[in-house]
Structures are given as structure tokens and as C-alpha cells.
PDB file of N, CA and C in Angstrom:
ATOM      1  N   UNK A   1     -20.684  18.854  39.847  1.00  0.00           N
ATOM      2  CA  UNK A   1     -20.009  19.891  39.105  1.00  0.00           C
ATOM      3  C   UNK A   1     -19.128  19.240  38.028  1.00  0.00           C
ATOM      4  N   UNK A   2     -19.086  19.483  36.752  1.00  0.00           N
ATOM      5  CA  UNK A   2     -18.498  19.334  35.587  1.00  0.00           C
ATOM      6  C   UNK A   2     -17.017  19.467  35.900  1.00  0.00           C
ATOM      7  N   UNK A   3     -15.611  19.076  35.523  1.00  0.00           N
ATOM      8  CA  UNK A   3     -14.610  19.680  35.549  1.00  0.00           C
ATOM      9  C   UNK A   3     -14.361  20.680  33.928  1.00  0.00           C
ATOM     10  N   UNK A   4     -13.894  21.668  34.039  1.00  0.00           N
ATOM     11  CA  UNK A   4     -13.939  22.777  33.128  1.00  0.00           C
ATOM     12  C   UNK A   4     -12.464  22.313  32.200  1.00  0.00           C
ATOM     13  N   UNK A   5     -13.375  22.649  30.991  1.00  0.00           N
ATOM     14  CA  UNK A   5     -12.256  21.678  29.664  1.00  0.00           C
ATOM     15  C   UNK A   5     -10.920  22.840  29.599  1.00  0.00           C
ATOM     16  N   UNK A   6      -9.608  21.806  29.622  1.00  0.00           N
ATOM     17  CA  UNK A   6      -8.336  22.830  29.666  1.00  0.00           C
ATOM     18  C   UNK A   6      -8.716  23.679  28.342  1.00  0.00           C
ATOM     19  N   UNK A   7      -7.866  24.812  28.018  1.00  0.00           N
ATOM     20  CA  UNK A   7      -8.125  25.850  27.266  1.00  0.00           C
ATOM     21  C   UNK A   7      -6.793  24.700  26.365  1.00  0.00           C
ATOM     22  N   UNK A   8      -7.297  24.924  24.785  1.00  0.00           N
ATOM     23  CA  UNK A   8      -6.101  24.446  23.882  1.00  0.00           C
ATOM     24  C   UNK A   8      -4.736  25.311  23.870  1.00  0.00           C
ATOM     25  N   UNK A   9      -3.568  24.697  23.956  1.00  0.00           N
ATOM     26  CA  UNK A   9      -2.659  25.097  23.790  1.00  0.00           C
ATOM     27  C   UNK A   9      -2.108  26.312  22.393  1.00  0.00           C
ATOM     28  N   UNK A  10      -1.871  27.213  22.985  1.00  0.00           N
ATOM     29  CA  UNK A  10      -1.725  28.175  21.178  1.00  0.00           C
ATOM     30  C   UNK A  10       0.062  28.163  21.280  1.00  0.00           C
ATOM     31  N   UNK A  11       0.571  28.270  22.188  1.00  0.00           N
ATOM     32  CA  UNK A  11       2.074  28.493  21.769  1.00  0.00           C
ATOM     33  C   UNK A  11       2.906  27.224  22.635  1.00  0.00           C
ATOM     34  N   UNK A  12       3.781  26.474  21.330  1.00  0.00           N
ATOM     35  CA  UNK A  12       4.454  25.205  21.919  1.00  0.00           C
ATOM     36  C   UNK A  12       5.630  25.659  22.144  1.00  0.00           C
ATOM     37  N   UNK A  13       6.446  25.693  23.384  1.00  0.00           N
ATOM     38  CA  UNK A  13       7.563  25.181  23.046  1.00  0.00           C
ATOM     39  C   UNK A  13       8.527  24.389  22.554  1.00  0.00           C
ATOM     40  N   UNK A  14       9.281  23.794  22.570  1.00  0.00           N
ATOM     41  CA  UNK A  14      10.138  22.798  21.818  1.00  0.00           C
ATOM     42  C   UNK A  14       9.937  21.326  22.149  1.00  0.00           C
ATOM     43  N   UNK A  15       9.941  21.199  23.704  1.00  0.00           N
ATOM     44  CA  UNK A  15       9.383  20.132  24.273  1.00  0.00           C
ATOM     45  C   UNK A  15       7.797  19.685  23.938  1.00  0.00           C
ATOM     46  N   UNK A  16       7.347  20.570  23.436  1.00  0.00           N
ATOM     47  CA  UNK A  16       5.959  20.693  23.828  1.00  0.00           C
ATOM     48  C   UNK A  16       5.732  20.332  22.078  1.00  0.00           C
ATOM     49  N   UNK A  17       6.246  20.988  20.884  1.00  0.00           N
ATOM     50  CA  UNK A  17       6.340  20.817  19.681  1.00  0.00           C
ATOM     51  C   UNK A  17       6.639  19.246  19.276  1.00  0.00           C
ATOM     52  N   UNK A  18       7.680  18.940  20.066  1.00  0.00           N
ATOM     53  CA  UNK A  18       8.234  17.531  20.109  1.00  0.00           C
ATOM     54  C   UNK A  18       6.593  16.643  19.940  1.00  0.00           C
ATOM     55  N   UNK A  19       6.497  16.868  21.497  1.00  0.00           N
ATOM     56  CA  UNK A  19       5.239  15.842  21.628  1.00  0.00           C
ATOM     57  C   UNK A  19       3.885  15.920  21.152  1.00  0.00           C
ATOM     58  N   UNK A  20       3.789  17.070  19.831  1.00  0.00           N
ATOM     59  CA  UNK A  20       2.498  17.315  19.098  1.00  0.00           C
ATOM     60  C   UNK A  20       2.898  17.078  17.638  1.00  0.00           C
ATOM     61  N   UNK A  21       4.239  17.248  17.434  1.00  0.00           N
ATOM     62  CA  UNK A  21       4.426  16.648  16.238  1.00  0.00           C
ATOM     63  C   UNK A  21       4.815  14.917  15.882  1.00  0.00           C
ATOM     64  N   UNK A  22       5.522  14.209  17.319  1.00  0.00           N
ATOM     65  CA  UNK A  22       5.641  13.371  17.456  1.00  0.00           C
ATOM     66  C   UNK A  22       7.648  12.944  16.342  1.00  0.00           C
ATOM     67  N   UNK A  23       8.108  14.018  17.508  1.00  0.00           N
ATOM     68  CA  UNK A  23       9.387  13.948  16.765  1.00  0.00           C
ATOM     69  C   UNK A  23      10.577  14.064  17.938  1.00  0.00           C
ATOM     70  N   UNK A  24      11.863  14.005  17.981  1.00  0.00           N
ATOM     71  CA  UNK A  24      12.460  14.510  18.706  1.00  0.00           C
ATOM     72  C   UNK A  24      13.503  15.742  18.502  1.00  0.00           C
ATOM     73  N   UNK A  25      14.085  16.117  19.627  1.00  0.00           N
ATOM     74  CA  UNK A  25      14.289  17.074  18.999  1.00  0.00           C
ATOM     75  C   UNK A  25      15.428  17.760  18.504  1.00  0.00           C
ATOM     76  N   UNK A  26      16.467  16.373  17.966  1.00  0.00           N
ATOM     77  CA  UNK A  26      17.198  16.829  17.043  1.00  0.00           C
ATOM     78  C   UNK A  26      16.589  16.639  15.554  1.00  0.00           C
ATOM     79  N   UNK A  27      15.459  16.097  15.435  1.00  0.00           N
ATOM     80  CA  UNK A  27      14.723  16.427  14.108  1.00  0.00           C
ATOM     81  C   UNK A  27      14.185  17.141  14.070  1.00  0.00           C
ATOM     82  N   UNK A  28      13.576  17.792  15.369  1.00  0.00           N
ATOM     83  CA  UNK A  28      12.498  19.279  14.908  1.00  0.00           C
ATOM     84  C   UNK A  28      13.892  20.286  14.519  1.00  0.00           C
ATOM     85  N   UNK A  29      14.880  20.272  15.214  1.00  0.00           N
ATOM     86  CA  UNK A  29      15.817  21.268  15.385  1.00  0.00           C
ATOM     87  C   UNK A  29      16.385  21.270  13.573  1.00  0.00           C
ATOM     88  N   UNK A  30      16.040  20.184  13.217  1.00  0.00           N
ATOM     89  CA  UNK A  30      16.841  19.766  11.773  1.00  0.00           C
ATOM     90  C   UNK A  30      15.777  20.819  11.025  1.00  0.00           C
ATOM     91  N   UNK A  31      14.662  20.622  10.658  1.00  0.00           N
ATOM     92  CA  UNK A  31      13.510  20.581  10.323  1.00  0.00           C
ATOM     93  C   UNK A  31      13.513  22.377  10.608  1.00  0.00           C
ATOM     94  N   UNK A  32      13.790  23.197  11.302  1.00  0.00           N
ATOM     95  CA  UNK A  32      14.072  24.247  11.705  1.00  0.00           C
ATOM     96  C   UNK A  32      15.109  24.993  11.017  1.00  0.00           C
ATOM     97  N   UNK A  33      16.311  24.794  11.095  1.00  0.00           N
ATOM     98  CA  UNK A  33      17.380  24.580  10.604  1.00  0.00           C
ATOM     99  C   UNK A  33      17.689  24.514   8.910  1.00  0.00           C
ATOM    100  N   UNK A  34      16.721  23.457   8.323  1.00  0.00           N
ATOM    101  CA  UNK A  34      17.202  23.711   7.100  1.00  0.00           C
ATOM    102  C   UNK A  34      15.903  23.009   5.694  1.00  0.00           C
ATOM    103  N   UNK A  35      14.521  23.063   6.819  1.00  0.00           N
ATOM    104  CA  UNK A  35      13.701  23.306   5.696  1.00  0.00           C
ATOM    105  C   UNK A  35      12.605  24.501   5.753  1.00  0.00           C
ATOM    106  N   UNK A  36      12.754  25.005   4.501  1.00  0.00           N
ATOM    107  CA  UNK A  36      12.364  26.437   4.320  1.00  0.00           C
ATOM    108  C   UNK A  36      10.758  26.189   4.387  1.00  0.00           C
ATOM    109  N   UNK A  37      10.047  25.225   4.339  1.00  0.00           N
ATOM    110  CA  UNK A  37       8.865  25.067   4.791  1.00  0.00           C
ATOM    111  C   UNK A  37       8.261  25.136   5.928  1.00  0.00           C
ATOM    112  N   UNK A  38       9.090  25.032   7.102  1.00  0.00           N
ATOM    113  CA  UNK A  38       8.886  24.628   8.356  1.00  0.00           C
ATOM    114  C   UNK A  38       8.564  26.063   8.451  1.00  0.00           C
ATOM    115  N   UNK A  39       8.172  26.405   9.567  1.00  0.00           N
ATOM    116  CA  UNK A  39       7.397  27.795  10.155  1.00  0.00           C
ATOM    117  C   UNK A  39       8.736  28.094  10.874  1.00  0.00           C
ATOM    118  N   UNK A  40       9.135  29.690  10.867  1.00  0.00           N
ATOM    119  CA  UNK A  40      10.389  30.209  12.074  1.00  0.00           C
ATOM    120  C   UNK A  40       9.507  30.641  13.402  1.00  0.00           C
ATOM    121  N   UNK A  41      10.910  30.199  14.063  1.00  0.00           N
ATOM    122  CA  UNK A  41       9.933  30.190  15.262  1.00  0.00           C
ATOM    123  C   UNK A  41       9.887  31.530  15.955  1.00  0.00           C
ATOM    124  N   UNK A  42       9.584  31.792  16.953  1.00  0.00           N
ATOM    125  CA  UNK A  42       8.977  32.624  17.659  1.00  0.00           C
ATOM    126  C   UNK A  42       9.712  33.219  18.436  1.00  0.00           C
ATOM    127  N   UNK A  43      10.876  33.931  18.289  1.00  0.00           N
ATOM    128  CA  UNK A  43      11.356  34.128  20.549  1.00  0.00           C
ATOM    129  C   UNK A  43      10.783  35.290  21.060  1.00  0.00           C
ATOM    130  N   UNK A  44      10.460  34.744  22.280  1.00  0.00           N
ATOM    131  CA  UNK A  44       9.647  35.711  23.666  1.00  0.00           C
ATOM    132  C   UNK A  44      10.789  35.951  24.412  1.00  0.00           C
ATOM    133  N   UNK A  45      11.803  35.400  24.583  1.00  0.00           N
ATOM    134  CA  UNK A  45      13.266  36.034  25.409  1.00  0.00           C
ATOM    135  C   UNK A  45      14.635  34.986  24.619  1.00  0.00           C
ATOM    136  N   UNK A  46      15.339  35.540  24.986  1.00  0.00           N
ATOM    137  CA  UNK A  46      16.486  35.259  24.615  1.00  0.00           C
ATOM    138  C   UNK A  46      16.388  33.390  24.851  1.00  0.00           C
ATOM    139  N   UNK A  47      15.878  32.874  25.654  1.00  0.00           N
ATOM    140  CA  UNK A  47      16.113  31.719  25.859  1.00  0.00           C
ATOM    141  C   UNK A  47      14.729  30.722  25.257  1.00  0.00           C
ATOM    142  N   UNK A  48      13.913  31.542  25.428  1.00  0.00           N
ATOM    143  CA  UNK A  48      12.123  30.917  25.002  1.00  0.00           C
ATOM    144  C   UNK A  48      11.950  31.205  23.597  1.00  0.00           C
ATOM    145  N   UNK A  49      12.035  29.883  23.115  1.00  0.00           N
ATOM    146  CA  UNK A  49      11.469  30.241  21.461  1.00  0.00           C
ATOM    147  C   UNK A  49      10.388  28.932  21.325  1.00  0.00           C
ATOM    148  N   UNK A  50       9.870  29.058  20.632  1.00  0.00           N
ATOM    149  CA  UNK A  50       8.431  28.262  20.279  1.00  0.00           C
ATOM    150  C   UNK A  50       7.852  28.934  19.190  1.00  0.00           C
ATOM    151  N   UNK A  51       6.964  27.486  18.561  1.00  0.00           N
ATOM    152  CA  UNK A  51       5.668  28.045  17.241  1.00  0.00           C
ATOM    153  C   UNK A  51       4.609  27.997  17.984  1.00  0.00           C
ATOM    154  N   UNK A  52       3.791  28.453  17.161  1.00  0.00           N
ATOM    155  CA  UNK A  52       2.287  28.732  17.378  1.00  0.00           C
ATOM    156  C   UNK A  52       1.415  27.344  17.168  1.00  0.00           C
ATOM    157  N   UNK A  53       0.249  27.267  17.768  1.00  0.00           N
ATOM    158  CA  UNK A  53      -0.522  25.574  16.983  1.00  0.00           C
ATOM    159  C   UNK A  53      -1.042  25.596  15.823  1.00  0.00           C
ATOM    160  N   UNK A  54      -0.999  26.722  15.087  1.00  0.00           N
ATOM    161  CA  UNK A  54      -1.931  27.166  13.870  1.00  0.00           C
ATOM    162  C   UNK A  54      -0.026  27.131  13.546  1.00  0.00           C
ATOM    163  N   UNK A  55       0.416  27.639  13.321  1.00  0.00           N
ATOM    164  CA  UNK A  55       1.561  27.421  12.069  1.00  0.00           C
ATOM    165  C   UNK A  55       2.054  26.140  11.953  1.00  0.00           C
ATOM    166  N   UNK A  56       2.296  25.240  13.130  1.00  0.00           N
ATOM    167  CA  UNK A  56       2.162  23.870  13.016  1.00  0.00           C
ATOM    168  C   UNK A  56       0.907  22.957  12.325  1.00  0.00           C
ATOM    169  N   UNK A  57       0.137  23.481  12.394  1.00  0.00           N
ATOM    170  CA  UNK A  57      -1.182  22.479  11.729  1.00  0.00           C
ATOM    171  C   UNK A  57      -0.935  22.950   9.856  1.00  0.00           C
ATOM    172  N   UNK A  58      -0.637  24.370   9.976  1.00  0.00           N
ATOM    173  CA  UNK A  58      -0.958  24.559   8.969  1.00  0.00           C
ATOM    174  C   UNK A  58       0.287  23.611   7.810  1.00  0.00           C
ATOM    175  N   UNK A  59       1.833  23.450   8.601  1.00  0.00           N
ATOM    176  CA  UNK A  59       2.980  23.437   8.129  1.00  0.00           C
ATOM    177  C   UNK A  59       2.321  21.275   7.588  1.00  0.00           C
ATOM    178  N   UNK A  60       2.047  20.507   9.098  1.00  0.00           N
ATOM    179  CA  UNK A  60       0.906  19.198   8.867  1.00  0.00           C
ATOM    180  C   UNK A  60       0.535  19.402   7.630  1.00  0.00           C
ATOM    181  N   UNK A  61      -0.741  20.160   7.880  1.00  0.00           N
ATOM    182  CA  UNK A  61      -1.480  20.180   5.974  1.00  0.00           C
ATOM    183  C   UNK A  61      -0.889  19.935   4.955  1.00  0.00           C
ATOM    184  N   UNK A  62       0.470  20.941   4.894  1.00  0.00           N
ATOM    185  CA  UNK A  62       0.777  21.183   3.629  1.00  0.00           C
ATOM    186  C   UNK A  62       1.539  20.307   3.598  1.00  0.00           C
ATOM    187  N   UNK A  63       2.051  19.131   4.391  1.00  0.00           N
ATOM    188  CA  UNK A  63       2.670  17.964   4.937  1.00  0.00           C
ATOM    189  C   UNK A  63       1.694  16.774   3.929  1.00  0.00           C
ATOM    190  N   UNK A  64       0.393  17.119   4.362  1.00  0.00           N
ATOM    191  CA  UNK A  64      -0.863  16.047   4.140  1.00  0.00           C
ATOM    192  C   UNK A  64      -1.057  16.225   2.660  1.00  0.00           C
ATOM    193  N   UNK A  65      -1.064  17.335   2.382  1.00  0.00           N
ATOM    194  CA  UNK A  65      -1.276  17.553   0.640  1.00  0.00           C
ATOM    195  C   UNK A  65      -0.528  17.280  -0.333  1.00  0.00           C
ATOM    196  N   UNK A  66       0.330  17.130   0.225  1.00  0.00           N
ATOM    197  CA  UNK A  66       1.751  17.101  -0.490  1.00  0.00           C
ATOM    198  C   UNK A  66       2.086  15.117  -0.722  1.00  0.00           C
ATOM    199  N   UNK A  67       2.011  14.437   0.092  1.00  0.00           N
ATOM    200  CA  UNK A  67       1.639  13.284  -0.153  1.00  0.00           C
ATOM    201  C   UNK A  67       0.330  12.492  -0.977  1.00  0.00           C
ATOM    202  N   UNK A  68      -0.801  13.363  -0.169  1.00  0.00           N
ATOM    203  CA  UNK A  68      -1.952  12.668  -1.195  1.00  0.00           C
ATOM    204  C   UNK A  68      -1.683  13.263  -2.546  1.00  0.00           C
ATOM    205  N   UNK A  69      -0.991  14.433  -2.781  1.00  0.00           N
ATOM    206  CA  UNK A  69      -1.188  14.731  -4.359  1.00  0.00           C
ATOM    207  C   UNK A  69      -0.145  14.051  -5.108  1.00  0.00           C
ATOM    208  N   UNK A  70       0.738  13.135  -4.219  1.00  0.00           N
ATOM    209  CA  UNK A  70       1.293  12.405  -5.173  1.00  0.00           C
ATOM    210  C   UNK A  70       1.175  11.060  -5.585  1.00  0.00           C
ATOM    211  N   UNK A  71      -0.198  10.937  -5.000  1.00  0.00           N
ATOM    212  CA  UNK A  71      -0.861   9.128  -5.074  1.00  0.00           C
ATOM    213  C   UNK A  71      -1.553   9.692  -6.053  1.00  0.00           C
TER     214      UNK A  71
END
């Protein structure tokens, strides 16, 4: 029997953002905080806030484009 592939993650929390963006998290918190590029995040309760993996990839890209278009 195969083991069955985990389902991809769609909503990170902070911890979880940390370790997909590869930051910690008084820089994601910065990055949140006071650049208007970054994606706002999400809250599900007063205490649970998190992004999505698609507003993170997408926020990457425009991360990725933004460098190669200046080589």
C-alpha cells in the first residue's frame, strides 16, 4: 500500500509563515506592519491570524520580479 500524499497546506499561520518564507518572526511581523506590499492577514478568531499560500507565493513573485527587472 502506497502512503497517501499530505494535502498542501492553504492557510499558514505565523509559525508556519515563518518556516515557508524562511524568516523570523519579528521580520514577518515587520514586513506586516509596515510594508504595504505584504498581503493583510487573515483573522479566524481573535487570537488566530494567518495568510493564505497563494497570497504568499503571489507576494514571492512580485518579490522575484522585482529583482530580476532590475538586472
Amino acid at each position: 500500500m502506497q502512503p497517501q500524499a499530505q494535502p498542501e497546506q492553504a492557510f499558514f499561520r505565523i509559525a508556519d509563515a515563518c518556516r515557508y518564507l524562511g524568516m523570523g518572526r519579528t521580520k514577518l511581523h515587520n514586513l506586516a506592519e509596515t510594508d504595504a506590499d505584504f498581503p493583510r492577514k487573515i483573522r479566524i478568531s481573535p487570537r488566530c491570524v494567518g495568510w493564505t499560500k497563494g497570497q504568499l507565493d503571489t507576494w514571492l513573485e512580485s518579490k522575484r520580479q522585482a529583482v530580476e527587472g532590475v538586472k
